[in-house]
Protein backbone atom coordinates (compact mmCIF):
# COMPACT_ATOMS: atom_id res chain seq x y z
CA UNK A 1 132.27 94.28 88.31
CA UNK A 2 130.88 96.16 85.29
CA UNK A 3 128.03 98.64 86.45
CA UNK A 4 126.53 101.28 84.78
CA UNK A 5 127.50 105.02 85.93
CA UNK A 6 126.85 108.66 85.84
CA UNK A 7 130.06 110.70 87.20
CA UNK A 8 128.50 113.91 87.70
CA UNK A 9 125.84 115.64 88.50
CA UNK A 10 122.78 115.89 86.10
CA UNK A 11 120.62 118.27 85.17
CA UNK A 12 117.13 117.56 83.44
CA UNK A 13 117.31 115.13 80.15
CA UNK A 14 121.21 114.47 81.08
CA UNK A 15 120.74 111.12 82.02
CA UNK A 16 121.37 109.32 78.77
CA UNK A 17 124.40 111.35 77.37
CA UNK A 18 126.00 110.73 80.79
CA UNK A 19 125.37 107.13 80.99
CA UNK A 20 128.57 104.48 80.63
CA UNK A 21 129.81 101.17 81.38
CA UNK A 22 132.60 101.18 83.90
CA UNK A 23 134.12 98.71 86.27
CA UNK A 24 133.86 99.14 89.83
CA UNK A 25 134.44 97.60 93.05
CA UNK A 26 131.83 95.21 93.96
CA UNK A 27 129.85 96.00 97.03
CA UNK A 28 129.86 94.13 100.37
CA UNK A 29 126.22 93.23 101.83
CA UNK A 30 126.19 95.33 105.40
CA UNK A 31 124.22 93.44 108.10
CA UNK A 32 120.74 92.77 107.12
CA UNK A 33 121.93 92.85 103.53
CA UNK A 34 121.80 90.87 100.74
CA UNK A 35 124.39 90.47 98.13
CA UNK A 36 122.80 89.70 94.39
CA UNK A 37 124.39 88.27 91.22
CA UNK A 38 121.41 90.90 89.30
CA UNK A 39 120.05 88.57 86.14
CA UNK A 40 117.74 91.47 85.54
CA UNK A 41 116.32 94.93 86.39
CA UNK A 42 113.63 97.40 84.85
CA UNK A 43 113.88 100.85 83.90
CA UNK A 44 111.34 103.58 86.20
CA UNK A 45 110.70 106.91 85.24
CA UNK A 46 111.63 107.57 89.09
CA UNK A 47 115.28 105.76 88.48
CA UNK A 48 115.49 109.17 85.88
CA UNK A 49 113.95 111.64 88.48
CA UNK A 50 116.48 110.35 90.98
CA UNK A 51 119.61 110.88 89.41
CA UNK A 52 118.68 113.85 88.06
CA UNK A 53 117.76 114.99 91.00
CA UNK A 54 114.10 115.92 90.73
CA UNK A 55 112.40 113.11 92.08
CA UNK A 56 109.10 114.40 94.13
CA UNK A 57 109.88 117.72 91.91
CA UNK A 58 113.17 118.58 93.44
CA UNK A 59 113.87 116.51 96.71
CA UNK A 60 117.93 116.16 96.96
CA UNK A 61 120.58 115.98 93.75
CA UNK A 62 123.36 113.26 93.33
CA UNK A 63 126.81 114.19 94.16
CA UNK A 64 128.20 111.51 91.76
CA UNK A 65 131.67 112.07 90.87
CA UNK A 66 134.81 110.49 88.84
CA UNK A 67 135.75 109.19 91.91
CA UNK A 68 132.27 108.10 93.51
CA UNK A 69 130.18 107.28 90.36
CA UNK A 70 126.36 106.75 90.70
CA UNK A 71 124.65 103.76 89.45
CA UNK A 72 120.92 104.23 88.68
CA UNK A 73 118.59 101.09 89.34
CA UNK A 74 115.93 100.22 92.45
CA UNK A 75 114.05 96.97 90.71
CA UNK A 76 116.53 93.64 91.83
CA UNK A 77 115.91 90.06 90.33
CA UNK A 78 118.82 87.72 90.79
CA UNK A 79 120.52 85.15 92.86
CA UNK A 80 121.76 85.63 96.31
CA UNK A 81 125.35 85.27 96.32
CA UNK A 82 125.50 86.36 99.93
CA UNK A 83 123.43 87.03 103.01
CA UNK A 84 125.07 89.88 105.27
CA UNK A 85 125.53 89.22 108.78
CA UNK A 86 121.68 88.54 110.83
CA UNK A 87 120.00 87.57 107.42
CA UNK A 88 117.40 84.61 108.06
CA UNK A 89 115.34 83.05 105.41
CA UNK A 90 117.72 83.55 102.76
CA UNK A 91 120.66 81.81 101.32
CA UNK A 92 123.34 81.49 98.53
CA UNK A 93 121.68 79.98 95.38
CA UNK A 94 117.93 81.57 96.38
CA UNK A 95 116.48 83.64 93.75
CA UNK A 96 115.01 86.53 94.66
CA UNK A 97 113.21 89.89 93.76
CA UNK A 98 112.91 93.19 95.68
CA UNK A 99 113.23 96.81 95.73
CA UNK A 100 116.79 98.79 96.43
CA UNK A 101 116.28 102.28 98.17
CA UNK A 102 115.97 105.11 96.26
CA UNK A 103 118.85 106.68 98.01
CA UNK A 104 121.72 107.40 94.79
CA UNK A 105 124.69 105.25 94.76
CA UNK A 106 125.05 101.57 93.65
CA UNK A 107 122.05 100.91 92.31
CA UNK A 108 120.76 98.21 90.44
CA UNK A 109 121.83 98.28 87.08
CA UNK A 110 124.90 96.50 87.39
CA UNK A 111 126.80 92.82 88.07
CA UNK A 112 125.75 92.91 91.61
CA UNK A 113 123.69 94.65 93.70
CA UNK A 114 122.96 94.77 97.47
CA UNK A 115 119.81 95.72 99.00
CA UNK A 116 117.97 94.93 102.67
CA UNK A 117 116.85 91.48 103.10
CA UNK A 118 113.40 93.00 104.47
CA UNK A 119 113.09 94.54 100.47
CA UNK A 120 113.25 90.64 98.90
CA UNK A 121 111.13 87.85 98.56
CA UNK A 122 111.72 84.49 96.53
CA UNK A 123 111.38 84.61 92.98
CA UNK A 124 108.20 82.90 92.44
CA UNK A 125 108.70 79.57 90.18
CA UNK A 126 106.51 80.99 86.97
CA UNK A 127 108.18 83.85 86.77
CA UNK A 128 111.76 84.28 84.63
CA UNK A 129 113.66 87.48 85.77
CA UNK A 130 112.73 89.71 83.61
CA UNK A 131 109.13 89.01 84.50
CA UNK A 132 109.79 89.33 88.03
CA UNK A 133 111.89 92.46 87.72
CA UNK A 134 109.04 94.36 86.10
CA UNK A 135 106.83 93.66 89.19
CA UNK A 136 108.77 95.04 91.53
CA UNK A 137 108.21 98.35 92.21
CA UNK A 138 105.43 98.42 89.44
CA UNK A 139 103.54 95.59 90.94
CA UNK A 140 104.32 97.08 94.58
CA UNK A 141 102.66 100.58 93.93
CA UNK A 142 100.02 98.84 91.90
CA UNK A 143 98.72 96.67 94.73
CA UNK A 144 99.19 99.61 97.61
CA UNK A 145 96.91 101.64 94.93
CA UNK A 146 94.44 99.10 94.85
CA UNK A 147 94.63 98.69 98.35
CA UNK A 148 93.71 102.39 99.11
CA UNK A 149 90.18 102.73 96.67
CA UNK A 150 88.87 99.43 98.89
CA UNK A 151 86.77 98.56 95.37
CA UNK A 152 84.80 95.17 95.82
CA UNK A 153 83.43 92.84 93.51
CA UNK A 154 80.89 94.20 90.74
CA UNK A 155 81.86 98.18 91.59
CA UNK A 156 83.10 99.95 88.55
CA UNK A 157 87.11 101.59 88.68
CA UNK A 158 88.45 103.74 85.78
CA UNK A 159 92.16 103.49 85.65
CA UNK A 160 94.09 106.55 84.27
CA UNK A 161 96.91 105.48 82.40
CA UNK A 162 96.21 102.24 82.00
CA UNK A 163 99.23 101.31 79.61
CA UNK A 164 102.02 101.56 81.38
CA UNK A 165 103.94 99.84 84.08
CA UNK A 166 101.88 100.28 87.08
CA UNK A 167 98.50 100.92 85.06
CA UNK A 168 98.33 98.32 83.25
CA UNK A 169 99.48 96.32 86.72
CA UNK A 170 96.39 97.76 88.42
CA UNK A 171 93.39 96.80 85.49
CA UNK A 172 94.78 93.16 85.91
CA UNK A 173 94.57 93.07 89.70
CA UNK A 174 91.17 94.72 89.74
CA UNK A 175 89.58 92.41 86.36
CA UNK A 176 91.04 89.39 89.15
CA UNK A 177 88.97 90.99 91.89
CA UNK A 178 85.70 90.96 89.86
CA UNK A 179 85.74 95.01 89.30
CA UNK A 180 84.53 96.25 85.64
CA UNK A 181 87.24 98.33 84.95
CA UNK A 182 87.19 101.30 82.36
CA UNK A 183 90.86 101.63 80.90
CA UNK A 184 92.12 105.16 79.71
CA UNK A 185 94.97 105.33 77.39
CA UNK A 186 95.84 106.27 73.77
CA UNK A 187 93.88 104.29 70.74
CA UNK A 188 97.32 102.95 69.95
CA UNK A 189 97.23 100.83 73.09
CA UNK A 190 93.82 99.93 73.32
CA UNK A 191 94.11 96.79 72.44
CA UNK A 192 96.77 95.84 75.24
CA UNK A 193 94.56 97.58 77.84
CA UNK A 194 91.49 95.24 76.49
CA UNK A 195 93.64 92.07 76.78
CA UNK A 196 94.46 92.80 80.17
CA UNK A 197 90.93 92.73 81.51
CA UNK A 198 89.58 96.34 80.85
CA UNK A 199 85.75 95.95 79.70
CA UNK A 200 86.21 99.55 78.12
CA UNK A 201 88.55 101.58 76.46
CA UNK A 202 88.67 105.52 76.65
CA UNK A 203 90.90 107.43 73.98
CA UNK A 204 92.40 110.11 75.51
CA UNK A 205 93.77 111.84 72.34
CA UNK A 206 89.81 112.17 71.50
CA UNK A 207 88.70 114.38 74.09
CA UNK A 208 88.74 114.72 77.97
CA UNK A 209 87.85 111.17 79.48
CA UNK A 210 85.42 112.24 81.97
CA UNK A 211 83.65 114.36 79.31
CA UNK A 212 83.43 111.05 77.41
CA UNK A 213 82.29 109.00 80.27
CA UNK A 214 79.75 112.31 81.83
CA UNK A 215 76.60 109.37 81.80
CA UNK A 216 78.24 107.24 83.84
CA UNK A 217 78.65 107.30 87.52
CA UNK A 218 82.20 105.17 88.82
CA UNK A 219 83.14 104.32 92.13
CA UNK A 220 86.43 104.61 92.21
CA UNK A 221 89.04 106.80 89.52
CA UNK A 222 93.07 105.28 89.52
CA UNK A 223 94.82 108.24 88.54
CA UNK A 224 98.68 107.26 87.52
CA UNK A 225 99.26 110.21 85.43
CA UNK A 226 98.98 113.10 87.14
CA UNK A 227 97.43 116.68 86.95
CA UNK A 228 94.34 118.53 88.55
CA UNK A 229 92.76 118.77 85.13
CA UNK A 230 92.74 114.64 85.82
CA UNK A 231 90.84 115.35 88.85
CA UNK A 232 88.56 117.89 87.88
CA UNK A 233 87.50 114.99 85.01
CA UNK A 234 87.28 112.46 87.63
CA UNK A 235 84.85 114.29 89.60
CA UNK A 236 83.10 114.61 86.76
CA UNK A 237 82.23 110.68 86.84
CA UNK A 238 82.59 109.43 90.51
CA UNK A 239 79.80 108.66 92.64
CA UNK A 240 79.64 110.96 96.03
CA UNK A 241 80.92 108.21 98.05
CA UNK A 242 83.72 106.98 94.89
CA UNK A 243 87.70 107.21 95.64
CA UNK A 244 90.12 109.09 93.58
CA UNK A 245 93.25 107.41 94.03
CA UNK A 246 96.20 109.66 93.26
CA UNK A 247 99.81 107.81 92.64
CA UNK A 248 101.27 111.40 91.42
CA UNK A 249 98.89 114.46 92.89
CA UNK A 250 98.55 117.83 91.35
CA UNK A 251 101.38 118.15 89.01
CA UNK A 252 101.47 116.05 85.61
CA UNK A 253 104.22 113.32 85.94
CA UNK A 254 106.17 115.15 89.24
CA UNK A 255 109.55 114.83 88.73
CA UNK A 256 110.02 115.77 84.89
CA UNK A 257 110.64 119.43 86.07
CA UNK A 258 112.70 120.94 89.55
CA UNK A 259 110.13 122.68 91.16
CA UNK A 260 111.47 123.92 94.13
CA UNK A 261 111.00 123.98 98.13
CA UNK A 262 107.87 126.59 97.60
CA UNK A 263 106.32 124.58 94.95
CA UNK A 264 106.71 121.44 97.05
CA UNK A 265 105.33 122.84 100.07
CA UNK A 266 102.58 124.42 97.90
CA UNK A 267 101.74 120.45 96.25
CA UNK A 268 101.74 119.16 99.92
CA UNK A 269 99.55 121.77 100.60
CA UNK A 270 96.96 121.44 98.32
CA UNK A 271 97.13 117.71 98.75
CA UNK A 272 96.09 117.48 102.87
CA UNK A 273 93.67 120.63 101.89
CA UNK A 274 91.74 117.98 99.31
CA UNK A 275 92.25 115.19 101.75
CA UNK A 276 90.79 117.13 104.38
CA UNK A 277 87.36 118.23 102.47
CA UNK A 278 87.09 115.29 100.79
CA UNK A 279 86.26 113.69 103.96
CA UNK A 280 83.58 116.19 104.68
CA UNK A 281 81.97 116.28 101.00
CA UNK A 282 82.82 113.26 99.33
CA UNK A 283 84.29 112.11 97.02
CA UNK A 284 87.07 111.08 98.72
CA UNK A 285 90.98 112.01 97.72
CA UNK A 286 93.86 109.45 98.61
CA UNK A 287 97.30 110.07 97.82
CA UNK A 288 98.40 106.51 97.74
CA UNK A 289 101.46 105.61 99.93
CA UNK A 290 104.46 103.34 98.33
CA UNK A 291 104.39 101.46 101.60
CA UNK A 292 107.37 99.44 103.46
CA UNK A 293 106.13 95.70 103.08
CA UNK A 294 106.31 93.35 100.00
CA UNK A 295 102.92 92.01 101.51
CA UNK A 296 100.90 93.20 99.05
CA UNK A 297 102.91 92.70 95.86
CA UNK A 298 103.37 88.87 97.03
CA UNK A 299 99.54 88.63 97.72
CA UNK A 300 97.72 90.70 94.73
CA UNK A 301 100.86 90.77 91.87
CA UNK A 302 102.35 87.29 92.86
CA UNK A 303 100.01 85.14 94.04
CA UNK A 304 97.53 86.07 91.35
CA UNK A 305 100.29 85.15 88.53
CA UNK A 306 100.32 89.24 87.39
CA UNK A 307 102.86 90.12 85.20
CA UNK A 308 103.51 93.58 83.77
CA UNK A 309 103.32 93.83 79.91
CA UNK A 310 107.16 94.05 78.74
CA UNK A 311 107.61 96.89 76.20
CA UNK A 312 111.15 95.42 75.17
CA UNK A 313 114.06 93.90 76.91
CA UNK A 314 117.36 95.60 76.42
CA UNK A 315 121.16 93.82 76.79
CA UNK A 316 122.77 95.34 79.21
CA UNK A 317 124.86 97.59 77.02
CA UNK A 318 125.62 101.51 77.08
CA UNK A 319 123.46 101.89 73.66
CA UNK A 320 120.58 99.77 74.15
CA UNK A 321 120.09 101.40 78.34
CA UNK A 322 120.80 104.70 77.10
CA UNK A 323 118.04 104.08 74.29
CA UNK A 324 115.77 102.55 76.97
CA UNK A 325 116.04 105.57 79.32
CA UNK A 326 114.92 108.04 76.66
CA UNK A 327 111.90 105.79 75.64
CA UNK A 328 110.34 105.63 79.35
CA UNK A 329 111.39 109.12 79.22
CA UNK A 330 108.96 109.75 76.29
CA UNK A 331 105.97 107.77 78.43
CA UNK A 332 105.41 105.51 75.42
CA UNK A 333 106.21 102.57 76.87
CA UNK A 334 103.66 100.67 77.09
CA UNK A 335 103.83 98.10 80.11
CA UNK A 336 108.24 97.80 81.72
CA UNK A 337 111.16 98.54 80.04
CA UNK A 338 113.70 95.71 80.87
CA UNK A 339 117.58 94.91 81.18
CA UNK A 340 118.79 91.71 80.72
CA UNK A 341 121.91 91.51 82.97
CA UNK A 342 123.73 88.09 80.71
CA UNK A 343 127.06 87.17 82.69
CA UNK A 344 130.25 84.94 81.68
């Protein structure tokens, strides 16, 4: 099967030089498993962090090889061409979605892809793959974030980052829920973040958000970019008993730099110390968890009729995925950067 494929291993902003086509052996679904003909997967900033090997700022580093190449990919949508041994409630023909492990190997940008039954659900009917494949671990860390600020009906959310993948995920599932939502992205994407359900638009490019929004008090701040100085402007705005919901924690977009055992135990650190105090002096700090069920993607994403803005779809060709890896690379995507995985 053709498969995309690194064959060494990468160092920071290697990913796209090192990228091919080759043809490999396709994989055999272990028990549990699923085999998929892939029609589709998305691009993730974290499918770069992983093979580059500073995913989490540093956790682990691919030992791809001419002999063992490394195909990038966690976000399936395809057809089941065959359950592995113990699989109930799937069969050949089913179309499905789901989420690969982040572990390297034979990922998900490729002919076929396995990946644990427990990780799939049915593609829902309204959905086309592409749609479906930009949910998946987008809509997934989207609804868990939701999930953990516990916002009801008529309370007021600010969403930081509100453009991309997961962001602009999160302003639709809260505008569902009934929650006035305050979207923060760049005046280029305003627009987008306005169609999606966000009742206002902060520019960040014209000053500090919370500096913009000092008169008004917010329940809960989404933060999906990143940074303490993102923090320090959410406590700026958030009522004592608010939520800020973290997807990233301390350091701006983890992963774009290797930071080391001592600078992940000192992240870790600070992140339990603000957990910790939060509690006692609100407002509260949540470092939201990716979480091991589909549940919540099926019930908030899915069963709402959420889709992810699409950026662009790409052909599953060297050029076009090595193109599409530097452009989520830049973080100017705004909503899922797509491959269209067309076979004979």
């Amino acid at each position: 099967m053709r498969a995309l494929c690194y064959t060494k291993p990468l160092a920071i902003g290697e990913l796209e030089a090192n990228l091919d086509m080759h043809e490999i052996a396709e994989p055999v679904p272990a028990a549990g498993q699923l085999l998929v003909r892939m029609r589709a997967s998305s691009i993730n900033i974290d499918d770069i962090h992983i093979a580059e090997g500073t995913f989490f700022g540093g956790m682990g580093k691919s030992r791809a090889s001419a002999e063992k190449p490394v195909t990038p990919g966690v976000d399936v949508a395809g057809i089941v061409e065959k359950p592995g041994p113990g699989v109930t409630g799937f069969s050949a023909g089913d179309e499905v979605v789901g989420i690969r492990g982040p572990k390297a190997g034979r990922g998900a940008w490729a002919e076929y892809c396995c990946l644990s039954a427990a990780m799939a659900v049915k593609k829902p009917a309204g959905y086309s793959f592409e749609e479906a494949a930009a949910c998946a671990v987008a809509g997934k860390t989207a609804a868990n974030a939701v999930g953990s600020a516990a916002i009801r009906r008529g309370q007021t959310a600010v969403v930081v980052g509100a453009s991309g993948g997961i962001g602009s995920t999160i302003v639709q599932i809260l505008s569902r829920q009934g929650v006035r939502v305050t979207g923060v992205c760049s005046g280029r994407n305003a627009a987008l973040v306005g169609s999606l359900g966000a009742e206002t638009i902060v520019d960040y490019t014209r000053g500090p958000f919370g500096e913009q929004l000092e008169t008004a008090r917010f329940d809960a701040v989404i933060d999906c970019v990143g940074g303490r100085d993102v923090e320090q402007q959410a406590l700026l705005i958030l009522k004592k008993q608010g939520r800020f919901v973290s997807l990233v924690g301390p350091h701006r977009f983890i992963g774009e730099k290797r930071i080391g055992i001592p600078g992940i135990l000192t992240m870790t650190g600070y992140i339990v110390r603000r957990i910790l105090l939060s509690r006692l002096s609100g407002p509260r700090y949540i470092m939201a968890g990716v979480g091991s069920s589909l549940a919540p993607l099926e019930k908030l994403v899915f069963g709402n009729g959420i889709k992810p803005p699409i950026d662009r779809e790409l052909p599953f060709e060297t050029d076009a995925v090595r193109a599409g890896v530097a452009h989520v690379r830049s973080h100017r995507a705004s909503g899922k950067v797509v491959i269209t995985i067309a076979q004979n």
